[in-house]
Protein backbone atom coordinates (compact mmCIF):
# COMPACT_ATOMS: atom_id res chain seq x y z
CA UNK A 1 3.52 7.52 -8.39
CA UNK A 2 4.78 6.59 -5.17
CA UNK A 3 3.09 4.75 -2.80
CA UNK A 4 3.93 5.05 0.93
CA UNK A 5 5.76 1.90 2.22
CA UNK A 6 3.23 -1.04 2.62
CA UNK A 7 0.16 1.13 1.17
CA UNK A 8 -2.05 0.85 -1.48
CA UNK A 9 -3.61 3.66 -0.73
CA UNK A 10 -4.21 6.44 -3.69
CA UNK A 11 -2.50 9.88 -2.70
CA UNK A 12 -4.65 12.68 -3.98
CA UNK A 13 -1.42 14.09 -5.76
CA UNK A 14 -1.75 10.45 -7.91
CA UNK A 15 -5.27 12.23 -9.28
CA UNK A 16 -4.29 14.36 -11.99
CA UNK A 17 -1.95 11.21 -13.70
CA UNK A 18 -4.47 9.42 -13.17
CA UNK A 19 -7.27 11.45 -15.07
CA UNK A 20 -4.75 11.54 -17.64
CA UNK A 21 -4.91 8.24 -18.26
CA UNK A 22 -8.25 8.26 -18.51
CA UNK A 23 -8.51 10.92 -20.77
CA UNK A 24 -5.77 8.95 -23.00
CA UNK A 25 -8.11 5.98 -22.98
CA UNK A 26 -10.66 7.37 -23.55
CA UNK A 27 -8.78 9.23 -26.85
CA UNK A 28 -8.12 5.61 -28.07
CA UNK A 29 -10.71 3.34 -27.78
CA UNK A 30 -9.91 0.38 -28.63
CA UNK A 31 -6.74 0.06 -26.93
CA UNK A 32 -7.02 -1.53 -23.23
CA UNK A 33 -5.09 -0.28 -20.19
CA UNK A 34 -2.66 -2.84 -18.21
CA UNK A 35 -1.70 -1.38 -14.79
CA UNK A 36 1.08 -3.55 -13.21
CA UNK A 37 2.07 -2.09 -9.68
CA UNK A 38 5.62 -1.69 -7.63
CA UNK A 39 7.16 -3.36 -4.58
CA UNK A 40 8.60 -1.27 -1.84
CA UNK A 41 12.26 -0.89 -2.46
CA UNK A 42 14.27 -3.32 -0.46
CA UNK A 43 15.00 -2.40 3.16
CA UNK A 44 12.09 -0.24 3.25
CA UNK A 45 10.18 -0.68 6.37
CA UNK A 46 6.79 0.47 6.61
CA UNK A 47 5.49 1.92 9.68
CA UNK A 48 4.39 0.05 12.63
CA UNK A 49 1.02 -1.17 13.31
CA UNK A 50 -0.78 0.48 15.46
CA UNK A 51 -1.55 -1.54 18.49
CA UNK A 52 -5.12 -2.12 19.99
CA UNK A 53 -5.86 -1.12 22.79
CA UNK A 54 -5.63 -3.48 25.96
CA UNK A 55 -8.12 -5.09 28.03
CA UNK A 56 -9.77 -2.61 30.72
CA UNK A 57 -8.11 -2.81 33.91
CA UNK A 58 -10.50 -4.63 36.31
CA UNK A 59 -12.91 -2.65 38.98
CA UNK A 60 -10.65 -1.90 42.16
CA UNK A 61 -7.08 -2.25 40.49
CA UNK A 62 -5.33 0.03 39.40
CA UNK A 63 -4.43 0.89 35.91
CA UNK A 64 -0.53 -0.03 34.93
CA UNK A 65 1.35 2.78 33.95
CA UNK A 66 1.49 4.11 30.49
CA UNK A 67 4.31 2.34 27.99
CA UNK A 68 4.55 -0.61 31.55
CA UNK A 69 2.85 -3.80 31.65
CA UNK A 70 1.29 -4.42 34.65
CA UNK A 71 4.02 -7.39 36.27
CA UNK A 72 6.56 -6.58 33.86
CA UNK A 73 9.62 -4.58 34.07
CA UNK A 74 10.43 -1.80 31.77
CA UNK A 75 13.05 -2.54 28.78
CA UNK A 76 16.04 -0.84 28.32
CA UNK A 77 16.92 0.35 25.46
CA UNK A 78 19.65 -1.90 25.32
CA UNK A 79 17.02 -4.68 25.61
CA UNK A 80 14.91 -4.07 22.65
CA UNK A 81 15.07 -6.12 19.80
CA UNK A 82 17.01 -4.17 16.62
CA UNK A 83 14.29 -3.17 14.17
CA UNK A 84 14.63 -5.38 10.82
CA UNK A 85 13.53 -4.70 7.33
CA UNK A 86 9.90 -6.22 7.04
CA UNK A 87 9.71 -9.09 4.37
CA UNK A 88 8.08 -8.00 1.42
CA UNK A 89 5.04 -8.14 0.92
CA UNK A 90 3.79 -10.44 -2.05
CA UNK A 91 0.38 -9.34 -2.70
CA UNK A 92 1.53 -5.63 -2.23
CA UNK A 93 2.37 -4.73 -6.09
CA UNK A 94 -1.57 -6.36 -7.14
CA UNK A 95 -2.88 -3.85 -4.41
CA UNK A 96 -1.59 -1.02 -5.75
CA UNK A 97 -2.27 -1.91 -9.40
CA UNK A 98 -6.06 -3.09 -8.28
CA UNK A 99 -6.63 0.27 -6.78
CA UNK A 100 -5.42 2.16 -9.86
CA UNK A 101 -7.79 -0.10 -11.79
CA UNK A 102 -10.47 1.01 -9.55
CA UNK A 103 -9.77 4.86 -9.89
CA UNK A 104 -9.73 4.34 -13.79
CA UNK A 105 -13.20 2.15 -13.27
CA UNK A 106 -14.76 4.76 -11.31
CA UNK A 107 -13.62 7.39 -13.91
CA UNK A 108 -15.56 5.84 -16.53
CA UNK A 109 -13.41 3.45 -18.47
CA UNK A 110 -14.87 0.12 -19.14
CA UNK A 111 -13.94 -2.86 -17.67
CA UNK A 112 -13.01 -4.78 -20.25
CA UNK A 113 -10.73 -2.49 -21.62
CA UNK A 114 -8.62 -2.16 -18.37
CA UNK A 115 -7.00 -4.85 -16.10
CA UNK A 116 -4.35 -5.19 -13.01
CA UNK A 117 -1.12 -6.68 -15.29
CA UNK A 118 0.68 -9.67 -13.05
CA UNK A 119 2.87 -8.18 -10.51
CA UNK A 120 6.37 -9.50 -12.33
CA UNK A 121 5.15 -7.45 -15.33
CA UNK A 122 7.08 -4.04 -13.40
CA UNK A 123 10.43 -3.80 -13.98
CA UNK A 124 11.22 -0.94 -11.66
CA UNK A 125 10.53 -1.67 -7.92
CA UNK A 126 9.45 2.06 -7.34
CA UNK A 127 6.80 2.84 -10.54
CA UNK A 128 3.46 2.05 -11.69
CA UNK A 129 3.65 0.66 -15.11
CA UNK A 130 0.83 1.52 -17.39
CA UNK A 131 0.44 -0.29 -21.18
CA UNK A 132 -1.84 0.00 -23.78
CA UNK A 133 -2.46 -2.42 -26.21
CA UNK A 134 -4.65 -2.81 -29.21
């Protein structure tokens, strides 16, 4: 399953893995799921966040111009900063493996028989590693 960079959200394409693990738990009882979650691969950058909106321009002035500042001149392209990989994010790989724990919650297994695994428990920085154990 991958993840889009800096998300922990569940694609529905994930589903159908997912129900599969749920149909292997429940098939074996008394085993209990660890779900230990991936990193972004390095020099991944996730997409910007989006910026809130400004403060309303005051009654009487006019509004700046869209992408200008009002009292600031434009960059240049040669004047804005080179985009750089974002540091990772540490609590990124417990996201991802918390809401894969949820799905599998919500699906019916109990919770004592399923838990988010610490993050340094994945090997690979692009997979979701499941384990069961008896």
């Amino acid at each position: 399953m991958r993840f889009d960079p800096g998300s922990a959200d569940l694609k529905a394409a994930f589903y159908p893995v997912l129900d599969g693990v749920a149909d292997l738990a429940r098939a074996c009882p008394q085993a209990r799921i660890e779900v230990a979650g991936h990193d972004d691969p390095p020099g991944t950058v996730p997409p910007p966040a989006k910026e809130a909106p400004g403060p309303a321009p005051a009654k009487g002035k006019p509004a700046a111009k869209p992408g200008r500042q009002a009292g600031k001149p434009a960059e240049t392209a040669a004047e804005k900063p080179a985009e750089t990989p974002a540091m990772p994010d540490p609590g990124l790989p417990q996201r991802r493996a918390a809401a894969i724990v949820d799905y599998l919650l919500k699906a019916g297994i109990p919770a004592a028989r399923i838990a988010a695994a610490p993050a340094e428990a994945a090997t690979d920085r692009r997979t979701v590693a499941f384990a069961l154990r008896s």
